[in-house]
Protein backbone atom coordinates (compact mmCIF):
# COMPACT_ATOMS: atom_id res chain seq x y z
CA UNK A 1 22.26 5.84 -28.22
CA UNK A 2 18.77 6.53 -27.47
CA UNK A 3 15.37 4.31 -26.46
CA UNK A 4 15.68 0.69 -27.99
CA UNK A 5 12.97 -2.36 -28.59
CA UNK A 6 14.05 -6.26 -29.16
CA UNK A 7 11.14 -7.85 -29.89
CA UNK A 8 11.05 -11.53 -30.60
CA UNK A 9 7.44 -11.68 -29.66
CA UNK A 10 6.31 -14.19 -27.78
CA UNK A 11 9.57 -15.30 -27.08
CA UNK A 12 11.54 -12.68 -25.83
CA UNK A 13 11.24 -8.45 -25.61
CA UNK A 14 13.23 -6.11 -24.50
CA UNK A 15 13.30 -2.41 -23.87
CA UNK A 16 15.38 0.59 -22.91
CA UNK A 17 16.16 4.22 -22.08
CA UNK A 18 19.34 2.99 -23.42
CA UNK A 19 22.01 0.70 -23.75
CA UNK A 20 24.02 2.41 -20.86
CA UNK A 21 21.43 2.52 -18.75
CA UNK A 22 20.49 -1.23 -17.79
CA UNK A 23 18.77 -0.15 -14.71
CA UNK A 24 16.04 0.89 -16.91
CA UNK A 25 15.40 -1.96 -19.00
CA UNK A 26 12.77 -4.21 -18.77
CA UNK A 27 12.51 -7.79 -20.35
CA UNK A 28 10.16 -9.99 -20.31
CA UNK A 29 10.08 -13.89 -21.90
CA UNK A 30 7.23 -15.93 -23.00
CA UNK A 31 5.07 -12.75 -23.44
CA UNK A 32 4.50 -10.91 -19.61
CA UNK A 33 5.31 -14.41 -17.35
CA UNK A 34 9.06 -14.41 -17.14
CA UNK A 35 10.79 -10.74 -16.32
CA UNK A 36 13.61 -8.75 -15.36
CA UNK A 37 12.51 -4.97 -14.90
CA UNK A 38 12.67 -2.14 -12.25
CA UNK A 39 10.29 -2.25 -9.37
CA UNK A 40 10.46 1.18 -7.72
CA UNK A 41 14.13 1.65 -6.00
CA UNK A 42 14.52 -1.72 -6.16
CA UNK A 43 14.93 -4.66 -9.18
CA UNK A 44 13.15 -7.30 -9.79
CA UNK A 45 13.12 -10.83 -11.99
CA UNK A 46 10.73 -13.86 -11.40
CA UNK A 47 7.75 -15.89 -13.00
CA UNK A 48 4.31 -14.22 -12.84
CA UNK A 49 2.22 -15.11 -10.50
CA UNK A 50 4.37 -17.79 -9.14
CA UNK A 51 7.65 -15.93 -8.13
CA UNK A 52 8.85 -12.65 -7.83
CA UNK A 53 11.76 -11.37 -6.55
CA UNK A 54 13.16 -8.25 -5.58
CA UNK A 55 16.53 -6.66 -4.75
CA UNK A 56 17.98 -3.30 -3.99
CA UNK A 57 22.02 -2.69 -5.18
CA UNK A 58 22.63 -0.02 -2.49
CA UNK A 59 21.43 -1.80 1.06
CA UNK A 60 21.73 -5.75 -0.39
CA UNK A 61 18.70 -6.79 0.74
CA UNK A 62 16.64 -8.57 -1.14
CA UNK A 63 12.64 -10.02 -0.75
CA UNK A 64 11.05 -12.52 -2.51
CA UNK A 65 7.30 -13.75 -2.71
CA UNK A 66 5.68 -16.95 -4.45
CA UNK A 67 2.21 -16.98 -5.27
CA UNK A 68 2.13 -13.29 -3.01
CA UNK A 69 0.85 -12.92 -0.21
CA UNK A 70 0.93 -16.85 0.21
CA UNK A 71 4.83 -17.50 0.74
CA UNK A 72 7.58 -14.35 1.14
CA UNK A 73 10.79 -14.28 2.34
CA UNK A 74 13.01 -11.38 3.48
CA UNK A 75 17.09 -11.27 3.56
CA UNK A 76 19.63 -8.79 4.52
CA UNK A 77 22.78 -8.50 5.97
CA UNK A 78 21.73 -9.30 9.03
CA UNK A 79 18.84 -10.85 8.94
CA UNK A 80 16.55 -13.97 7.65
CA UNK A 81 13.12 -14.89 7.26
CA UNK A 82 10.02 -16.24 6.15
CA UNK A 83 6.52 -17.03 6.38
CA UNK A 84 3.30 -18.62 4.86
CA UNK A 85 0.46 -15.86 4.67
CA UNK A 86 2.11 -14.61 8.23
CA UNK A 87 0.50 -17.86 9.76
CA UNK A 88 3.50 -19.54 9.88
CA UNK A 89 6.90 -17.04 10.30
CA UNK A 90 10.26 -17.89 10.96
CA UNK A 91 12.65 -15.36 11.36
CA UNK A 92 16.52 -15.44 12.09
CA UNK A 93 18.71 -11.89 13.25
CA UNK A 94 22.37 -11.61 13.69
CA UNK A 95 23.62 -9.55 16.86
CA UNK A 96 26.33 -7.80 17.06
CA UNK A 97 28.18 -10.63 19.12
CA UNK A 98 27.72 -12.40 16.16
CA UNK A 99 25.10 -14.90 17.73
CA UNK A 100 21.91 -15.61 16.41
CA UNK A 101 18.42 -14.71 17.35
CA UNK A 102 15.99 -17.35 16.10
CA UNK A 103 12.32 -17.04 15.75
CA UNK A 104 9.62 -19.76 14.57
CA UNK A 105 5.62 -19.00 15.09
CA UNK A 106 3.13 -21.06 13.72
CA UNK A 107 0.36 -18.88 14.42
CA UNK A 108 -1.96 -19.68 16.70
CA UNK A 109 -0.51 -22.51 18.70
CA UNK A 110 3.10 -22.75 19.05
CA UNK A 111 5.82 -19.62 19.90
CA UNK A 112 9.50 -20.55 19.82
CA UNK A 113 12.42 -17.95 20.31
CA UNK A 114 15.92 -18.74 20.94
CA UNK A 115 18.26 -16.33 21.87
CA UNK A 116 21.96 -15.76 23.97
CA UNK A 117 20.25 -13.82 26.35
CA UNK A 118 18.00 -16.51 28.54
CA UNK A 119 15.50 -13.44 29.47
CA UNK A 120 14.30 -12.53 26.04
CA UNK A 121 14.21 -16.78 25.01
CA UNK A 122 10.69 -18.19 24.99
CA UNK A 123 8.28 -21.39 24.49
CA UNK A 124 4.83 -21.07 24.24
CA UNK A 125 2.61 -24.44 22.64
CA UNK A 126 -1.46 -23.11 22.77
CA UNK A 127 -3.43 -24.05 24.90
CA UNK A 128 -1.06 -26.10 26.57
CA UNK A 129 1.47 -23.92 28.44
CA UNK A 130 3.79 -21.24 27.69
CA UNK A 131 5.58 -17.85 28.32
CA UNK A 132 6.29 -15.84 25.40
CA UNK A 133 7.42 -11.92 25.35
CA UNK A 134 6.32 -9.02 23.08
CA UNK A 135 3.65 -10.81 21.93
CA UNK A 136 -0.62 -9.74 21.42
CA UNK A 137 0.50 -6.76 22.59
CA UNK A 138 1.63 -7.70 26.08
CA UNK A 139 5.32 -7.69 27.18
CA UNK A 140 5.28 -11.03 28.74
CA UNK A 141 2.70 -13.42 28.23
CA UNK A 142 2.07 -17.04 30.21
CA UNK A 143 -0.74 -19.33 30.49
CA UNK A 144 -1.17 -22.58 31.23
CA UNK A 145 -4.87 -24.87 29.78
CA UNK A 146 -5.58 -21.50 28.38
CA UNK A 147 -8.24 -20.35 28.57
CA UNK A 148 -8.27 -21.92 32.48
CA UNK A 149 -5.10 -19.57 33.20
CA UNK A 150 -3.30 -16.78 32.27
CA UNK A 151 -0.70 -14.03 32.92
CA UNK A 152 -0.70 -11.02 30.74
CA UNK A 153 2.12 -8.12 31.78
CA UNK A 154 2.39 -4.75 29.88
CA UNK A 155 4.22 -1.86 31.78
CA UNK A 156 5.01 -3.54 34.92
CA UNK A 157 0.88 -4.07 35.21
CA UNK A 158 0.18 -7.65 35.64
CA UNK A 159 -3.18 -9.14 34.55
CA UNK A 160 -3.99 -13.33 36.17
CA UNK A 161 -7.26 -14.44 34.30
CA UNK A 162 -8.92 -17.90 36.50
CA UNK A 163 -10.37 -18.42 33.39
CA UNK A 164 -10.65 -15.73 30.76
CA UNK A 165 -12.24 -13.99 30.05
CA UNK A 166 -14.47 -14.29 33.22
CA UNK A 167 -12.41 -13.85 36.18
CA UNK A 168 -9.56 -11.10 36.25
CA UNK A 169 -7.01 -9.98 38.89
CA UNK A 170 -5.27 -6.91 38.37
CA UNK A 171 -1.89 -5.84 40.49
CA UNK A 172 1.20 -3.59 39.61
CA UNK A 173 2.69 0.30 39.64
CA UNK A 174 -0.19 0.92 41.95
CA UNK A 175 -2.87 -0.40 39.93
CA UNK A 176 -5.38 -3.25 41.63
CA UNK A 177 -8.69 -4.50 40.37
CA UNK A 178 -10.94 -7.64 40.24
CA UNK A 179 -13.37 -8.53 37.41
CA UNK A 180 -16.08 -11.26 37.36
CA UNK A 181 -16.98 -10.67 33.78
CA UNK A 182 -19.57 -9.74 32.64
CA UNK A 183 -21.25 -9.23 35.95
CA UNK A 184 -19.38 -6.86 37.90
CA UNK A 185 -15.74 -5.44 37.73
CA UNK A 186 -13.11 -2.78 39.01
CA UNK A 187 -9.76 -1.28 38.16
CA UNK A 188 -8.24 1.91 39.65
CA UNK A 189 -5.07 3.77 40.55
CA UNK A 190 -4.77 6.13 43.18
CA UNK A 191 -5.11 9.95 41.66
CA UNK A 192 -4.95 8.20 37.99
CA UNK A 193 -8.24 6.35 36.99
CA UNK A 194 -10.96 4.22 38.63
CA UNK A 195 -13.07 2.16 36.55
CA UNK A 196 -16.50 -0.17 37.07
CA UNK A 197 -18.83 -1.92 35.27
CA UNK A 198 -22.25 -3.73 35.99
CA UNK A 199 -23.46 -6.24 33.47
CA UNK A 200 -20.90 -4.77 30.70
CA UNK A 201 -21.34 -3.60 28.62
CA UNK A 202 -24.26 -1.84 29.70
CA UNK A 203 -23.77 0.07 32.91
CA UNK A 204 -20.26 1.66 33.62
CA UNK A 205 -18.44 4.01 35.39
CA UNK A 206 -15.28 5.28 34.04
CA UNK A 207 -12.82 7.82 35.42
CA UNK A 208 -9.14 9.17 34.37
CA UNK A 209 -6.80 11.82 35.35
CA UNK A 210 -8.05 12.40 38.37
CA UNK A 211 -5.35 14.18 39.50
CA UNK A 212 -7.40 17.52 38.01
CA UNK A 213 -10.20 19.80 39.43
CA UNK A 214 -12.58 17.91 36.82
CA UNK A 215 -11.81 14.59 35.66
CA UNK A 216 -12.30 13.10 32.83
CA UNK A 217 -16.16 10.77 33.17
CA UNK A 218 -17.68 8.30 31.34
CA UNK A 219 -21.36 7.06 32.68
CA UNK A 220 -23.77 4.73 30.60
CA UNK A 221 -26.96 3.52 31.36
CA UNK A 222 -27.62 1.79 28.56
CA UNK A 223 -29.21 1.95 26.36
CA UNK A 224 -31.05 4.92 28.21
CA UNK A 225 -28.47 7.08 28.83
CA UNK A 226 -24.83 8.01 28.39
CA UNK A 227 -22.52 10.77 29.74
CA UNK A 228 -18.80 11.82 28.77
CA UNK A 229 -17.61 14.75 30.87
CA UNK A 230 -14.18 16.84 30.54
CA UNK A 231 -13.14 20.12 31.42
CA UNK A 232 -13.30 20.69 28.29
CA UNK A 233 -16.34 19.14 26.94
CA UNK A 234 -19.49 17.77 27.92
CA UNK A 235 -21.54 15.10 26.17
CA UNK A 236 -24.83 13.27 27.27
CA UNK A 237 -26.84 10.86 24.94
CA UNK A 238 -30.19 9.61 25.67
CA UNK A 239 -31.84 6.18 24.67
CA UNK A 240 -28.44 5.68 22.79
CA UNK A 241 -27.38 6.53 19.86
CA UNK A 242 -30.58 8.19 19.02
CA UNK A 243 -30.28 10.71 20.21
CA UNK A 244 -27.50 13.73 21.97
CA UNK A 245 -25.61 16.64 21.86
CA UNK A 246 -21.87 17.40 22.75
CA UNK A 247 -20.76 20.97 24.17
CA UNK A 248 -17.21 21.66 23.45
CA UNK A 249 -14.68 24.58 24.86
CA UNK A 250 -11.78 23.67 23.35
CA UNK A 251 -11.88 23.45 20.30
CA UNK A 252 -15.17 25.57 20.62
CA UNK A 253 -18.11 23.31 18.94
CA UNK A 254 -21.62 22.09 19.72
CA UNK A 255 -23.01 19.43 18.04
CA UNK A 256 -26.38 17.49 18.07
CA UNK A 257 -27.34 14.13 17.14
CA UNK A 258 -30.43 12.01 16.28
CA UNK A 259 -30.96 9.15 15.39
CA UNK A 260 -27.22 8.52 15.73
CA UNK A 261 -24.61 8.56 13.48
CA UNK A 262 -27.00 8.87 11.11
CA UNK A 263 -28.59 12.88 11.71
CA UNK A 264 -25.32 14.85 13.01
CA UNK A 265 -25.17 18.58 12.77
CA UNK A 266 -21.71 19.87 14.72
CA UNK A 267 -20.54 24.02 14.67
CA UNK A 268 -17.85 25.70 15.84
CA UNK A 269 -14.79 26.20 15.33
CA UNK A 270 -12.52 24.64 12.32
CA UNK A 271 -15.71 22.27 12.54
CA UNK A 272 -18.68 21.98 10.55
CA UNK A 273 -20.68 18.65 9.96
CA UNK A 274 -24.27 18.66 7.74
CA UNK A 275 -24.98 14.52 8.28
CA UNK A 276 -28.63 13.48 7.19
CA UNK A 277 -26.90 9.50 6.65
CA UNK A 278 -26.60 8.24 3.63
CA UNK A 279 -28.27 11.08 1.42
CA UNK A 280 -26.22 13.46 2.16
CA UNK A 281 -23.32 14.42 4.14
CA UNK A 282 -20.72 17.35 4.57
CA UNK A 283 -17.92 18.26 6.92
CA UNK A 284 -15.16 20.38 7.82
CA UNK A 285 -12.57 18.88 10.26
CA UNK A 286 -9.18 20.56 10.79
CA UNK A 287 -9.40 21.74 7.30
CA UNK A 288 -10.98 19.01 5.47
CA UNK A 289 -13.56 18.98 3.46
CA UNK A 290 -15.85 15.97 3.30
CA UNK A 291 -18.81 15.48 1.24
CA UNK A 292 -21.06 12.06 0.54
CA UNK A 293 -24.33 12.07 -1.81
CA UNK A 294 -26.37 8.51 -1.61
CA UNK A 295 -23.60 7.00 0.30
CA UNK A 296 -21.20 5.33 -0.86
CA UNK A 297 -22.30 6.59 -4.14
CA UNK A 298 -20.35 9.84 -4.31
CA UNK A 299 -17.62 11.08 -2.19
CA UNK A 300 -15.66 14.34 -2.68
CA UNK A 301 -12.69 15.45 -0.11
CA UNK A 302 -11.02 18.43 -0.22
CA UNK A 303 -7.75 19.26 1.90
CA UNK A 304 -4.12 20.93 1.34
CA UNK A 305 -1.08 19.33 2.58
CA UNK A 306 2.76 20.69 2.09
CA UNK A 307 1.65 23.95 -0.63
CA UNK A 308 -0.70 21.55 -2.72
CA UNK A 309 -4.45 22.24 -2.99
CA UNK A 310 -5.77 18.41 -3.56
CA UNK A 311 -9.06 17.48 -4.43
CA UNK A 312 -10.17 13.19 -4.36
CA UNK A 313 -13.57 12.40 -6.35
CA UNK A 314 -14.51 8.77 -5.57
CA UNK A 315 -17.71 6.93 -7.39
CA UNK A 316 -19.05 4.19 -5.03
CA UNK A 317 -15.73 3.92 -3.07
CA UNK A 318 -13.93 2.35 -5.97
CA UNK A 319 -15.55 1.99 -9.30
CA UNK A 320 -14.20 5.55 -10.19
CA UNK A 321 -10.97 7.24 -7.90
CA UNK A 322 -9.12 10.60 -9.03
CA UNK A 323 -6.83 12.55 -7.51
CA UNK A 324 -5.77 15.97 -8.36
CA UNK A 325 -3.10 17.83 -7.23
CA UNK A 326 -2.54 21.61 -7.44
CA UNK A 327 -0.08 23.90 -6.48
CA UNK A 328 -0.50 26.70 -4.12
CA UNK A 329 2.95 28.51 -4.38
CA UNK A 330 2.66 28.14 -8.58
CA UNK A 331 -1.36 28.75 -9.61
CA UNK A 332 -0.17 28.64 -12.99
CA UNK A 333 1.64 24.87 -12.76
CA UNK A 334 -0.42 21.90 -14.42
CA UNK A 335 -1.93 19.79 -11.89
CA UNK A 336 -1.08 16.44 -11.01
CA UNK A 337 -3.64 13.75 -11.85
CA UNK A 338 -4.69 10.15 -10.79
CA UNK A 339 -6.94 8.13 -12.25
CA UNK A 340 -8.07 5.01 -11.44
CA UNK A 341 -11.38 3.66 -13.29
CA UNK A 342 -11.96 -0.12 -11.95
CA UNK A 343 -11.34 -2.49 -13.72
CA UNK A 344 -10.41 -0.60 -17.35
CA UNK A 345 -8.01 1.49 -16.89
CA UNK A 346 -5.34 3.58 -14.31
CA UNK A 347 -3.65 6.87 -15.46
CA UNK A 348 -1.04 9.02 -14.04
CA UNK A 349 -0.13 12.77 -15.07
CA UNK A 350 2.77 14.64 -12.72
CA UNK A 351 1.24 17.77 -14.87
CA UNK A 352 4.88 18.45 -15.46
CA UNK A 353 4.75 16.08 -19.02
CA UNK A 354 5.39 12.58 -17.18
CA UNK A 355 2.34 10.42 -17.84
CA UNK A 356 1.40 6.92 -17.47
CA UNK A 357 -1.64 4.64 -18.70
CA UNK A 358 -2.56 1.29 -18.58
CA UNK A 359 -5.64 -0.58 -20.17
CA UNK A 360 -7.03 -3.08 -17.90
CA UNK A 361 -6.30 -2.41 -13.86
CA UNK A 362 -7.87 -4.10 -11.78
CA UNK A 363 -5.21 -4.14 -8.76
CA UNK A 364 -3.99 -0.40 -8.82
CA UNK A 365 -6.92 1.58 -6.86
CA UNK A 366 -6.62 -1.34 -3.71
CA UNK A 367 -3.17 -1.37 -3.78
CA UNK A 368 -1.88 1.87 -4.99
CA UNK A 369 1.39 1.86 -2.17
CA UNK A 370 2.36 -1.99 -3.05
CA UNK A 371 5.17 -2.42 -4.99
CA UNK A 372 4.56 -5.90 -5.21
CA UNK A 373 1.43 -6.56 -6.46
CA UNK A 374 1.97 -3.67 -9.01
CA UNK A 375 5.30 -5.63 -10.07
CA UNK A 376 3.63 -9.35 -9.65
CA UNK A 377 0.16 -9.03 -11.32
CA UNK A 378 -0.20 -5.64 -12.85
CA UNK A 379 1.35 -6.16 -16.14
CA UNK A 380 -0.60 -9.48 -16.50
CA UNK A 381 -3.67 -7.42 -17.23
CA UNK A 382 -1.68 -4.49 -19.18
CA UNK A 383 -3.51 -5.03 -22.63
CA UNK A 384 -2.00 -1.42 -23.36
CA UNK A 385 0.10 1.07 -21.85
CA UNK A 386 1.48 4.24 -22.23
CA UNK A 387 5.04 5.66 -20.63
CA UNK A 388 5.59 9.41 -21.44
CA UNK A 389 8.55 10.73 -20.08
CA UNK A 390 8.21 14.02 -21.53
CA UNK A 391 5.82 15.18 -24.54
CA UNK A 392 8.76 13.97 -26.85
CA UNK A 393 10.01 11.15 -25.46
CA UNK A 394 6.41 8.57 -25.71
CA UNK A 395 6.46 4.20 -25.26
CA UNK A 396 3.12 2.60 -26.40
CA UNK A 397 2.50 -1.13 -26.11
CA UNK A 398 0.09 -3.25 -27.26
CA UNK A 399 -1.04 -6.97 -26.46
CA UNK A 400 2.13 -7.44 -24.25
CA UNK A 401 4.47 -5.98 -26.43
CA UNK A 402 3.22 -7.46 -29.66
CA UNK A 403 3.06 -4.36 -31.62
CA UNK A 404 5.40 -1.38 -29.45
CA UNK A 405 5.74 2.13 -30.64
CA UNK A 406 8.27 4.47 -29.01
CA UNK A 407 9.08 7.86 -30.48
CA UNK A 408 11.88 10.77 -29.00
CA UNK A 409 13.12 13.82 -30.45
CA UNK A 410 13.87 13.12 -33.93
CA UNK A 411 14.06 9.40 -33.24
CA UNK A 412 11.46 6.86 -33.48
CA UNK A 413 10.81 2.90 -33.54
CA UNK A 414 8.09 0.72 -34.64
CA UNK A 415 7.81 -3.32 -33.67
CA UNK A 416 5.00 -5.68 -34.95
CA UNK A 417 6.20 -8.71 -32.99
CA UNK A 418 9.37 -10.27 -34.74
CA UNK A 419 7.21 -9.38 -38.32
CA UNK A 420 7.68 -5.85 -38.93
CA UNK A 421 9.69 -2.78 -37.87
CA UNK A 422 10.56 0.38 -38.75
CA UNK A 423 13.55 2.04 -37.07
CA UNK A 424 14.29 5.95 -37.77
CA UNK A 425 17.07 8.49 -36.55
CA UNK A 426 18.35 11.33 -37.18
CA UNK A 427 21.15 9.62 -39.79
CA UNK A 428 19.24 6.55 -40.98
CA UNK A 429 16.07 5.10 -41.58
CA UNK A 430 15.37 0.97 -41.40
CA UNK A 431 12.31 -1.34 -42.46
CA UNK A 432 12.52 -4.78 -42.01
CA UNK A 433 10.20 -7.80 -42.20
CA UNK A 434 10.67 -10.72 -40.45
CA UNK A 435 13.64 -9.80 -38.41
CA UNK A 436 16.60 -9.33 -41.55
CA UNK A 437 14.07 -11.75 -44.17
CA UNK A 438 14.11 -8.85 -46.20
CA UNK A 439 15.59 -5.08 -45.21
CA UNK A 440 15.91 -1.77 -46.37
CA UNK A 441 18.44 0.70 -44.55
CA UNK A 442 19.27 4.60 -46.06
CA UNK A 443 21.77 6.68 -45.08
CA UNK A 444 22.21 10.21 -46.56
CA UNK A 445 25.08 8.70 -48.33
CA UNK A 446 23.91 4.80 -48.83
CA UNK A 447 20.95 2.49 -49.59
CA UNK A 448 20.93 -1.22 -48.85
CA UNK A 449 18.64 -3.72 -49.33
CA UNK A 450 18.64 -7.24 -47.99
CA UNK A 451 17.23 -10.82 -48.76
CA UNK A 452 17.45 -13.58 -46.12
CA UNK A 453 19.72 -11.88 -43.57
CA UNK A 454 21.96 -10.79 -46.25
CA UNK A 455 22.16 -6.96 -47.23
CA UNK A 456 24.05 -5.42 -50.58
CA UNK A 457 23.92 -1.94 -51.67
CA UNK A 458 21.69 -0.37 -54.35
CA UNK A 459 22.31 2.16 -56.93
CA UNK A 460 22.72 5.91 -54.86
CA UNK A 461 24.10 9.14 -55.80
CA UNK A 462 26.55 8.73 -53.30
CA UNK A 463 27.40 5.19 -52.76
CA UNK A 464 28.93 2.62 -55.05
CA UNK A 465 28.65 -0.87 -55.31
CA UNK A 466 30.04 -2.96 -52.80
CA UNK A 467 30.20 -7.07 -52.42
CA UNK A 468 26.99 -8.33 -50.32
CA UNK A 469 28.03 -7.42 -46.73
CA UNK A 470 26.23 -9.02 -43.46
């Protein structure tokens, strides 16, 4: 059996690719809030906006979100946990050992993780006292009246603030420095990097890999002057940003600047910038092509990426978004289009005879990659949409299913709420009001017709009479 439609609307909808195929149905009760549909790979049921829930049949994990991004919650086979707005987090992991790993952060001022191995267990209550690992970045962290003390350590480098972030002490893998910030400060490594500053940030003195003939140099002065030196490039900027220039070797460019970032021209090679900010911009970097009229007004960009040719056209950033996608092995292929105009409407066309539109979007263009919103709040705004699978295989729906029209091959079905529908196939043809109040069904060989849920056959060529049948 092909497509289907149930439609009890408000009450209750449902619809199909086919009865064998529940992975592709979608239901939905009490018009869009309650659901059961597909979400991507995964499947999903809940109560928009309060709940949604997802889970996938081939790893058994499973997510689920109220009010997202307030409250979410993550499960596996291994694993546990949840947090509010990623404020507070708790998080539980089962090793191997079959022990447990348990987290609890409530973001900024207390750290808790308990685990079988006493190294990798931590306590940390802000500003109080604490050592935590893995944490801001830092592989061990301690402090104690923070901001009065603290230890940061990141790749055997140890950092001892007395307080931050005024006084520093640096010590470790050959690295040493002391910083009274924002006076005066220094950090080095033998043959790797020395670093100063005077009254940051304004005057500083920065050196790296100087293990080579010409290190790499960063002086300011500023805001008088500014110099960035390679052996590669050289850069100087005077009364920064207004104005500069930049000499390059490798990649081969020179660029010039006034009144920077706002007058840029750059040339050379697989680089071309035209900047006179915000009337008008172009460049071409590593084979993209950039172009901004009245920014953020208009904005073209132009690139190709695995054998397609793609083009994105943006109208102040968001208000109009299309991409278009084009293939470079196969000129002759339809291209692939996106469509996003905020808030009416969001299309999709794979130019191979898939398509998709929906009337009233204002989520898809900020969060094109997230399942869950698209899931959670999409279809609350989804006045009308449009599923084509193929040129002969077309869904519409209207007013959250209220009227539906879905037509394939030689089949086709109309639904006007729980009112009116009109079912045809290749074998029989139905039109019913009010769900079975009164029907009509033909055959090639048989006509009924039915009052109050009750159908008996009329007068055909090739039927005969029969008793009223259900």
């Amino acid at each position: 059996m092909g497509a289907y439609t149930v439609n009890y609307w408000p009450l209750y909808t449902e619809e199909g690719a086919s009865l064998s195929t529940a992975e592709e149905t979608r239901k939905n009760w009490v018009i869009p809030l309650f659901f059961k549909e597909p979400a991507g790979k995964e499947s999903s049921y809940g109560f928009r906006p309060l709940y949604t829930h997802f889970e996938d049949s081939e790893t058994g994990s499973s997510h689920g979100h109220f009010l997202y991004p307030l409250i979410n919650f993550h499960k596996s086979d291994d694993t546990f946990d949840w947090d509010i707005f990623k404020l507070i987090q708790f998080n539980q992991l089962s090793e191997e050992n079959a022990s447990e790993v348990t987290e609890f952060n409530l973001f900024p001022f207390l750290f808790y993780r308990k685990s079988p191995d006493p190294e990798t267990s931590h306590l940390g209550v802000l500003p109080l006292l604490g050592k935590v690992h893995n944490k801001f970045g830092q592989d061990h962290l301690s402090w104690g009246l923070f901001p009065l003390y603290g230890k940061f350590e990141r790749n055997n480098v140890t950092t001892i603030t007395l307080p931050w972030p005024f006084i520093k002490i640096l010590k470790g893998e050959g690295n040493s420095g002391f910083e009274f910030w924002p006076l005066w400060g220094q950090r080095q490594k033998e043959n790797t990097y020395r670093n100063r500053f005077f009254i940051w940030p304004f005057i500083h003195h920065k050196q790296k890999n100087l293990w080579k003939e010409i290190p790499d140099e960063d002086i300011a002065f500023l805001p008088f002057y500014h110099l960035s030196r390679s052996e590669n490039a050289l850069s100087k900027s005077y009364f920064w940003p207004f104005f500069g220039f930049t000499d390059s070797k490798a990649p081969r460019y020179y660029e010039t600047r006034y009144f920077g970032p706002f007058f840029v021209q750059s040339r050379g090679d697989d680089r071309y910038v035209n900047r006179w900010a915000p009337f008008y911009t172009h460049s071409i970097r590593k084979g993209v092509d950039k172009t901004w009229y009245m920014w953020p007004i208009f904005r073209q960009q132009i690139w190709d990426a695995d054998n397609v040719h793609q083009t994105k056209t943006q109208l102040a950033i968001f208000l109009y978004w299309n991409l278009k996608q084009e293939s470079l092995t196969n000129p002759n292929a339809a291209p692939a289009v996106k469509k996003h105009v905020w808030p009416l409407f969001s299309s999709w066309d794979n130019g191979n005879g898939s398509k998709q539109f929906q009337l009233f979007s204002p989520f898809e263009i900020f969060f094109q990659q997230n399942q869950i919103v698209r899931t959670t709040y999409s279809p609350l705004f989804a006045f009308y949409r449009k599923n084509q699978r193929s040129p002969k295989n077309v869904r519409h729906n209207f007013l959250f299913n209220l009227i539906s029209y879905h037509r394939e091959e030689d089949e086709m079905d109309f639904d006007f709420g729980p009112f009116l529908s009109i079912n045809r196939t290749k074998t029989e043809r139905v039109f019913e009001i009010g769900k079975g109040l009164f029907s009509l069904r033909k055959t090639p060989t048989e006509r009924k017709v039915g009052f109050f849920w009750l159908r008996k056959p009329s007068s055909s060529p090739n039927s005969t009479p029969r008793e009223n049948s259900l």
